[in-house]
C-alpha atoms as a PDB file:
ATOM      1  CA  UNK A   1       0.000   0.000   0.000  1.00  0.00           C
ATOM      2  CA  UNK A   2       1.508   3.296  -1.078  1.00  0.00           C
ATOM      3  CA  UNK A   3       0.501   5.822   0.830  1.00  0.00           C
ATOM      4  CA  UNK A   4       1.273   9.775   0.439  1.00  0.00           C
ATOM      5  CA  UNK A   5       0.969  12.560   3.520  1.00  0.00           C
ATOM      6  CA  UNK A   6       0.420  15.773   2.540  1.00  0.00           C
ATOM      7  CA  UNK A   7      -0.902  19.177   3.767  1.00  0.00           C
ATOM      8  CA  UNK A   8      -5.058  19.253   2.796  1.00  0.00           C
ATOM      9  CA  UNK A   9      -7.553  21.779   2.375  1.00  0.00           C
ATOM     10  CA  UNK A  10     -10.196  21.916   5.425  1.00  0.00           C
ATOM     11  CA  UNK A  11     -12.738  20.776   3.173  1.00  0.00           C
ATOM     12  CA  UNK A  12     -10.966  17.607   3.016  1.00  0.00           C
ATOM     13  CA  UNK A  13     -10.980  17.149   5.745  1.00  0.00           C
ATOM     14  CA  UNK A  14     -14.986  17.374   6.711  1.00  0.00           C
ATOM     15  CA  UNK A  15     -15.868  14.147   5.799  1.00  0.00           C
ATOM     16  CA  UNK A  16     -13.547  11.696   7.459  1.00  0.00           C
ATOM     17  CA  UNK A  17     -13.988  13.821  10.419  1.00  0.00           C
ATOM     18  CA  UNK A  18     -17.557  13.341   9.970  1.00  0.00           C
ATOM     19  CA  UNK A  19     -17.883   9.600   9.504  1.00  0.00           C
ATOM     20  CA  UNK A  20     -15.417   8.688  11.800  1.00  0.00           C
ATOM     21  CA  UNK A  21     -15.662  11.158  14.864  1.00  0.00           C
ATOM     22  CA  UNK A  22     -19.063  12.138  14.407  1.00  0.00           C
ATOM     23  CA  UNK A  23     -21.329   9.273  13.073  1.00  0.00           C
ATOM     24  CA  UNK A  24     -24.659  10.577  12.771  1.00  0.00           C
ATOM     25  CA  UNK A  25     -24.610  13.995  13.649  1.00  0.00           C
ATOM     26  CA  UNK A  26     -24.588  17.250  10.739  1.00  0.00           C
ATOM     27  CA  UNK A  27     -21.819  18.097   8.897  1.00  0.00           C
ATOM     28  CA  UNK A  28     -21.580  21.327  10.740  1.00  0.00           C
ATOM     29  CA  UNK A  29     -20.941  19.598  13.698  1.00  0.00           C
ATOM     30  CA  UNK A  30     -16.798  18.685  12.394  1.00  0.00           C
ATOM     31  CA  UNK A  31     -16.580  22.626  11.583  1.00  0.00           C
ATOM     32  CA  UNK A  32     -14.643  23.268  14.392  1.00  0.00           C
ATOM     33  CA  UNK A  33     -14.191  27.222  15.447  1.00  0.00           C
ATOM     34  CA  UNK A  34     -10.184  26.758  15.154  1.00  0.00           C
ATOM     35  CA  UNK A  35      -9.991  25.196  11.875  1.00  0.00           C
ATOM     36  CA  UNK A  36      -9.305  28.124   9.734  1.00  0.00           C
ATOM     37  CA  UNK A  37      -7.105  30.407  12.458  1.00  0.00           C
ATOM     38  CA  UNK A  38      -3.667  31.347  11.228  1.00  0.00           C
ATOM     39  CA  UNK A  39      -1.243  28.822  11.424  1.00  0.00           C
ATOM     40  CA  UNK A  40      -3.830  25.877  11.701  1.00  0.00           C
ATOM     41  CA  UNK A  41      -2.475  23.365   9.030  1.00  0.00           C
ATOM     42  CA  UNK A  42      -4.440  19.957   8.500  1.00  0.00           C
ATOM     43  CA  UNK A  43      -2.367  16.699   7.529  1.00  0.00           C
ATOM     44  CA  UNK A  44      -4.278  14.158   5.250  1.00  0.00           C
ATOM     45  CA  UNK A  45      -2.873  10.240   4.196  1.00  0.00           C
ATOM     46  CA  UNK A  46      -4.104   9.266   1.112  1.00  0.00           C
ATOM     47  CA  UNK A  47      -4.024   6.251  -0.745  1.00  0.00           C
ATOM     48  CA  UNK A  48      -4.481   6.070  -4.653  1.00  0.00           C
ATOM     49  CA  UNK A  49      -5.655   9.262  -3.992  1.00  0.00           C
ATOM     50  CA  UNK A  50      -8.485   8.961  -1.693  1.00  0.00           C
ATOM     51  CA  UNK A  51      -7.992  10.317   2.061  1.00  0.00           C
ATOM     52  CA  UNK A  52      -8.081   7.588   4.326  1.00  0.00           C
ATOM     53  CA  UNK A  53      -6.038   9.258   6.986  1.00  0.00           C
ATOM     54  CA  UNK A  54      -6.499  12.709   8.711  1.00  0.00           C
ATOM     55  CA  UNK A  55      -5.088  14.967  11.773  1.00  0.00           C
ATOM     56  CA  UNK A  56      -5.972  18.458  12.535  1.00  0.00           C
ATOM     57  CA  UNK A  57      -3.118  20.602  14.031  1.00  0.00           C
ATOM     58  CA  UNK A  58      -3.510  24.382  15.673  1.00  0.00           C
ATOM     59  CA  UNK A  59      -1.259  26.747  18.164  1.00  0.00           C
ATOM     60  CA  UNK A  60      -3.125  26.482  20.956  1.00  0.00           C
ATOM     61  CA  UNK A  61      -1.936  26.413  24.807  1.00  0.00           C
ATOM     62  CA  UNK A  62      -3.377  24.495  27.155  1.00  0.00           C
ATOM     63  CA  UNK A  63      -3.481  26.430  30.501  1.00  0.00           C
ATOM     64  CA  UNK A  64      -2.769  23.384  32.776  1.00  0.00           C
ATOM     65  CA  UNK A  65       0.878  21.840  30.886  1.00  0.00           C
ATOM     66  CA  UNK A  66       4.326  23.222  31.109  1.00  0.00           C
ATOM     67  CA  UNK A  67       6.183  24.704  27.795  1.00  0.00           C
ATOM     68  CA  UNK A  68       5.893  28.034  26.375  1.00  0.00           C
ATOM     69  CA  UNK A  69       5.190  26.778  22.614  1.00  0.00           C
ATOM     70  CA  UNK A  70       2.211  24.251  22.413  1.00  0.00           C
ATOM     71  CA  UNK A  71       0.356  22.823  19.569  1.00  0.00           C
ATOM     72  CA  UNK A  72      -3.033  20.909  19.897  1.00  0.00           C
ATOM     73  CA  UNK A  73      -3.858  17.902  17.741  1.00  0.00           C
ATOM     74  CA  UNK A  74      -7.179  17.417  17.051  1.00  0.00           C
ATOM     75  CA  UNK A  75      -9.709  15.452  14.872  1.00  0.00           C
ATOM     76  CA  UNK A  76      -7.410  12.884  14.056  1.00  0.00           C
ATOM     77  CA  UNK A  77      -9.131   9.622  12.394  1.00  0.00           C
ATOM     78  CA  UNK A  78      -8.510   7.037  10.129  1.00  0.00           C
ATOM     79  CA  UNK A  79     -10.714   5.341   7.766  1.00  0.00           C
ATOM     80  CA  UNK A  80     -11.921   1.556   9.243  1.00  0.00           C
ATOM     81  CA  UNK A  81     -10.839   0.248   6.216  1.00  0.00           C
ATOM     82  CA  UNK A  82      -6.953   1.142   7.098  1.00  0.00           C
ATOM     83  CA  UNK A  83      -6.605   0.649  10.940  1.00  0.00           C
ATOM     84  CA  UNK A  84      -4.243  -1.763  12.415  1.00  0.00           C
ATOM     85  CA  UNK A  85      -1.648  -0.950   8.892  1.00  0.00           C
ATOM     86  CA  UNK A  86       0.370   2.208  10.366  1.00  0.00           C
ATOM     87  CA  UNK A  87      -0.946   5.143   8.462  1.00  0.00           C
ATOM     88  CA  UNK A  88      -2.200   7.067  11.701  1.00  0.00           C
ATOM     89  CA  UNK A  89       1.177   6.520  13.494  1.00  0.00           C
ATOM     90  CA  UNK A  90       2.867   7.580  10.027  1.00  0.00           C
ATOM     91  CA  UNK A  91       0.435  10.377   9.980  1.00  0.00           C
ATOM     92  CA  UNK A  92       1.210  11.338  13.624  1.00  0.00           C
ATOM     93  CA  UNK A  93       4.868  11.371  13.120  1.00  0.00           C
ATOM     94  CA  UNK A  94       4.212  13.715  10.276  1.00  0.00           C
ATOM     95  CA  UNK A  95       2.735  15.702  12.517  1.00  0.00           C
ATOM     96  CA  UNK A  96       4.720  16.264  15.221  1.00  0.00           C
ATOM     97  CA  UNK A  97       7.761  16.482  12.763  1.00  0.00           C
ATOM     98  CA  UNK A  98       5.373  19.607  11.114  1.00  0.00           C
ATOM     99  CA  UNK A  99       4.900  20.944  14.523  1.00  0.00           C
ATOM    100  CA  UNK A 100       9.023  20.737  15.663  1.00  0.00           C
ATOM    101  CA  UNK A 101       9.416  22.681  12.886  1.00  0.00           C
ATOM    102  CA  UNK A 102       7.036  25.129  13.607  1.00  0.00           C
ATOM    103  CA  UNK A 103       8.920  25.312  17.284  1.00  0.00           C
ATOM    104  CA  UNK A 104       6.623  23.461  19.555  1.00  0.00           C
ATOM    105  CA  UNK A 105       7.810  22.189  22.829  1.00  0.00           C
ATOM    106  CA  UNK A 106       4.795  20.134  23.515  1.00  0.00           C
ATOM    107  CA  UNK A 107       2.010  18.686  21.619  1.00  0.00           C
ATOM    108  CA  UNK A 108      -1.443  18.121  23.614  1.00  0.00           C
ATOM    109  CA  UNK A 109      -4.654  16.699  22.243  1.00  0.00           C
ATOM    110  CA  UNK A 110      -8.025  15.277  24.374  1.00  0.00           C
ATOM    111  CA  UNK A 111      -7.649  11.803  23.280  1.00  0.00           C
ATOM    112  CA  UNK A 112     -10.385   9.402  23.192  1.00  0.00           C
ATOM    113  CA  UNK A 113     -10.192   7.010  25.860  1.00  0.00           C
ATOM    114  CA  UNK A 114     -10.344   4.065  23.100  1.00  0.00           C
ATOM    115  CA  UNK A 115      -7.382   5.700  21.362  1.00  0.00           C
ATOM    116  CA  UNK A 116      -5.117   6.183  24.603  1.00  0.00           C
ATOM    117  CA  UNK A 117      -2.708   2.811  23.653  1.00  0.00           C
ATOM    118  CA  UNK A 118      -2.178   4.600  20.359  1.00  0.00           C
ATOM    119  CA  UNK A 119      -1.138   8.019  21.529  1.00  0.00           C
ATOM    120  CA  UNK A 120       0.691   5.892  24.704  1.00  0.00           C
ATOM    121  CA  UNK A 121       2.673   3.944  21.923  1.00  0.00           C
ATOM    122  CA  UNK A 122       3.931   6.969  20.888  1.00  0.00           C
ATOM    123  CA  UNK A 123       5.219   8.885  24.031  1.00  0.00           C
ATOM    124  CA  UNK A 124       2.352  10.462  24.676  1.00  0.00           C
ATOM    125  CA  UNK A 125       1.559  10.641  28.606  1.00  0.00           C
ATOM    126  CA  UNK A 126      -2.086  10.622  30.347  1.00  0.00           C
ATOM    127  CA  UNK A 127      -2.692  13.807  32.336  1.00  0.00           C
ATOM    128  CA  UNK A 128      -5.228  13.088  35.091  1.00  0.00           C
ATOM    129  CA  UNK A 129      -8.634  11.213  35.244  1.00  0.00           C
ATOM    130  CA  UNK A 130     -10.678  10.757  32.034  1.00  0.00           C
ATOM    131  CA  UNK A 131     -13.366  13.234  31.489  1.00  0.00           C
ATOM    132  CA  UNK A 132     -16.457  12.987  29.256  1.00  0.00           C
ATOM    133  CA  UNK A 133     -16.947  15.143  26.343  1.00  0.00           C
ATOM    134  CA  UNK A 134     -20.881  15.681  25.608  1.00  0.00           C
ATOM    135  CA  UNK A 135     -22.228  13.827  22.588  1.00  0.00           C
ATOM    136  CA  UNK A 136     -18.802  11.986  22.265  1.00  0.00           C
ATOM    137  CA  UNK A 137     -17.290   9.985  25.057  1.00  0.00           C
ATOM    138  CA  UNK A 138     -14.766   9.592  27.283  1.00  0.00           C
ATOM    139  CA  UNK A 139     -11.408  11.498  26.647  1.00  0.00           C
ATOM    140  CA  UNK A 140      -7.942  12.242  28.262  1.00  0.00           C
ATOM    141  CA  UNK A 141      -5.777  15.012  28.357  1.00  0.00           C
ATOM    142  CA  UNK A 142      -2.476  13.333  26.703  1.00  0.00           C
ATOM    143  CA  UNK A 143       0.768  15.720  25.865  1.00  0.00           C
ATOM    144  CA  UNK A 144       3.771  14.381  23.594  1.00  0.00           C
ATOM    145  CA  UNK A 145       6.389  16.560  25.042  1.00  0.00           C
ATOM    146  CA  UNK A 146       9.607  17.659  22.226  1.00  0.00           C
END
């Protein structure tokens, strides 16, 4: 499987985001407020040219973590069809390579509770208790510190 990760336009983004993080509810409901802020870029894996793969990535500090220069990943899914093959760790790894370069220190994200292995895999740590986002689940605050 070749896959390619490049840099995608936020209405590429929409419908993974849709069908994977929010099954069921409107469109309007992935539009996040933060999606089209200055420096907000949004990563997208694609193979044979269809996005399978996608990761949202904005400067954004979270009041209760250490560091002076944090990013915040969010929306991050993969398409069913793809799990358990590597493209969201590749796509994650893009992504925090993007954000080094952009001069983050630490990389934070509310991570679904089902997801925490993943992010754990790769150096993320668990900050606290889980906490329950309405209409979505339980989450973590998880930082991957540079």
């Amino acid at each position: 499987m070749k896959m390619m990760i490049q840099e995608i336009e936020i209405n590429d983004v929409y419908p993974l985001r849709q069908r994977v993080l929010r099954p069921g509810q409107p469109i309007e409901s992935c539009h996040f407020p933060e999606d089209t802020l200055p420096g907000v870029f949004h990563l997208g894996a694609s193979v044979e040219s269809v996005i399978v793969g996608i990761a949202s990535f904005y400067p954004e500090k979270h009041p209760k973590l250490d560091g002076a220069e944090h990013w915040r990943l969010r929306g991050m899914a993969t398409d069913e069809r793809v799990r358990g093959q590597g493209l969201g760790r590749e796509l994650l790894l893009e992504g925090i390579k993007s954000c080094a370069e952009k001069g983050a220190d630490l990389l934070w994200c509310n991570a679904r509770v089902s997801a925490a292995d993943f992010y754990h895999k790769l150096n993320f740590e668990i900050h606290g208790e889980a906490f329950i986002i309405e209409n979505i689940g339980p989450h973590f605050l998880m930082s991957y510190k540079y």
